[in-house]
Protein backbone atom coordinates (compact mmCIF):
# COMPACT_ATOMS: atom_id res chain seq x y z
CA UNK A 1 31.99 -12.29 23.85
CA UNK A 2 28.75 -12.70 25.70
CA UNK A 3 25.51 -10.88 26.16
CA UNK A 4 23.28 -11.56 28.87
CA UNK A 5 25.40 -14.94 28.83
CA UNK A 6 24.44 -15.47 25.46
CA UNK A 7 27.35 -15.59 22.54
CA UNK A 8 26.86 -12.72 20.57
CA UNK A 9 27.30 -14.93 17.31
CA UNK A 10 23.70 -16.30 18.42
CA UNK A 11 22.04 -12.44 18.77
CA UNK A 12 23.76 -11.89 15.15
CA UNK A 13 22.01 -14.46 13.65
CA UNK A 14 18.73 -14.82 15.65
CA UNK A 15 18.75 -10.79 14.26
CA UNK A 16 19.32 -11.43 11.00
CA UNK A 17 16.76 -14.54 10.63
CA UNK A 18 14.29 -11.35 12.33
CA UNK A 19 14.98 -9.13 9.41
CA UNK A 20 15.03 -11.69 6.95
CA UNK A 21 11.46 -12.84 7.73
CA UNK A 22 10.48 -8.77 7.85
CA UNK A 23 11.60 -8.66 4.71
CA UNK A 24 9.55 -11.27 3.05
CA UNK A 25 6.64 -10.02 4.83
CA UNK A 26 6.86 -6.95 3.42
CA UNK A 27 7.30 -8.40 -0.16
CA UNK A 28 4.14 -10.60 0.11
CA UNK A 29 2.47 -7.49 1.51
CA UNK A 30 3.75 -5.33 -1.87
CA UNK A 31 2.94 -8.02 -4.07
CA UNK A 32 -0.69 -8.66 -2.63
CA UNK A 33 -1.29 -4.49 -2.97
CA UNK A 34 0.08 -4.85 -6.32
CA UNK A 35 -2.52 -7.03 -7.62
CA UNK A 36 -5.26 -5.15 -6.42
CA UNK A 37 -3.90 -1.65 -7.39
CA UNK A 38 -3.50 -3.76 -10.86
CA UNK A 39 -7.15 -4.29 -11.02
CA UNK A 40 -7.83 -0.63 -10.83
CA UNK A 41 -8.97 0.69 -14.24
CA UNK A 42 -10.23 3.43 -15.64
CA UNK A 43 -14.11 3.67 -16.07
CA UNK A 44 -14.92 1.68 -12.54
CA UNK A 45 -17.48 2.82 -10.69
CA UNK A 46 -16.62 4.59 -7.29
CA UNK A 47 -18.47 1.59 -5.41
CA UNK A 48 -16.45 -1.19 -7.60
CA UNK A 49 -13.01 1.09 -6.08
CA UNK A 50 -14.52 1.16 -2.60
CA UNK A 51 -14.92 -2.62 -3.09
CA UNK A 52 -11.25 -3.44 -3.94
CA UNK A 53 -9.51 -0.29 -2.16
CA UNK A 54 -11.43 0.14 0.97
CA UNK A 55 -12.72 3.20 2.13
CA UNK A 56 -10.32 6.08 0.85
CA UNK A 57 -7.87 7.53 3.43
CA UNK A 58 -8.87 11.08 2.03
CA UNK A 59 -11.05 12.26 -0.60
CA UNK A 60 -11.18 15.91 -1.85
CA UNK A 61 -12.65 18.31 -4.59
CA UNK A 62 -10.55 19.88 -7.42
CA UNK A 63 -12.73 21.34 -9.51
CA UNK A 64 -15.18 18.88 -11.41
CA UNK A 65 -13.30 15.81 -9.74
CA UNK A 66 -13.47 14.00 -6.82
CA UNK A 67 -9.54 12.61 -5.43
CA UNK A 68 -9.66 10.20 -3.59
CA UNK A 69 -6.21 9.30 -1.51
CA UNK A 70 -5.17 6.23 0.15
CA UNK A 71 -2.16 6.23 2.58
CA UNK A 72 -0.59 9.37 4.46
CA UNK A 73 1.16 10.54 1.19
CA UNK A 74 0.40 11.14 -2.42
CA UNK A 75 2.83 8.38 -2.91
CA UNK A 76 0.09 5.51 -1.64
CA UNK A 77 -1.99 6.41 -4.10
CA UNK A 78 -4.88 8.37 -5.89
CA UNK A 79 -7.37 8.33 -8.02
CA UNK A 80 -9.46 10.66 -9.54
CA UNK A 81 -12.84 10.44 -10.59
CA UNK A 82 -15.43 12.43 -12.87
CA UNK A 83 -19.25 11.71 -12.59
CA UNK A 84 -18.30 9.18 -10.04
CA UNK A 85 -15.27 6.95 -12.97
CA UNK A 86 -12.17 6.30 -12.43
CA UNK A 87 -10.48 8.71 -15.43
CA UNK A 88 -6.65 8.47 -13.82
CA UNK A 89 -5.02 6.59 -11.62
CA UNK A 90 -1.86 6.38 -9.65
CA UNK A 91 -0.46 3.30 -8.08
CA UNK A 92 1.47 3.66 -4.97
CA UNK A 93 5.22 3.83 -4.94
């Protein structure tokens, strides 16, 4: 069987070489986050976060602390500060 005159063995595996390689993309990319989430501690100085984090996605108020988010979801990441420390973190899923 053909597609576009080309055997359709030949799109299988030309698909699955493209999914392997997204694949270990994406696992360099989690490992390379995971080392610099790792770095976060508590006690760092808002600048020393900004330095490894970037500027935060979101940042908000609750009460005497200052969240800061990074990602879309709660999920990629907070970390909440009091007189501008990190006291808790939370690495992203």
């Amino acid at each position: 069987m053909e597609i576009f005159g080309i055997p359709v063995i030949f799109i299988v595996i030309i698909a699955l070489l493209a999914i392997s390689d997204y694949y270990e993309k994406e696992k360099k990319r989690n490992e390379k986050n995971a080392q610099i989430w790792n770095a976060i501690h508590t006690g760092m100085s808002k600048d020393a976060v900004r330095r490894r984090l970037g500027e935060p996605h979101r940042a908000w108020q609750a009460g005497k602390a200052e969240i800061w988010g990074y990602g879309p979801k709660d999920s990629d990441g907070l970390i909440r500060f009091i007189n501008g420390e990190v006291v808790a973190y939370q690495q992203p899923d």
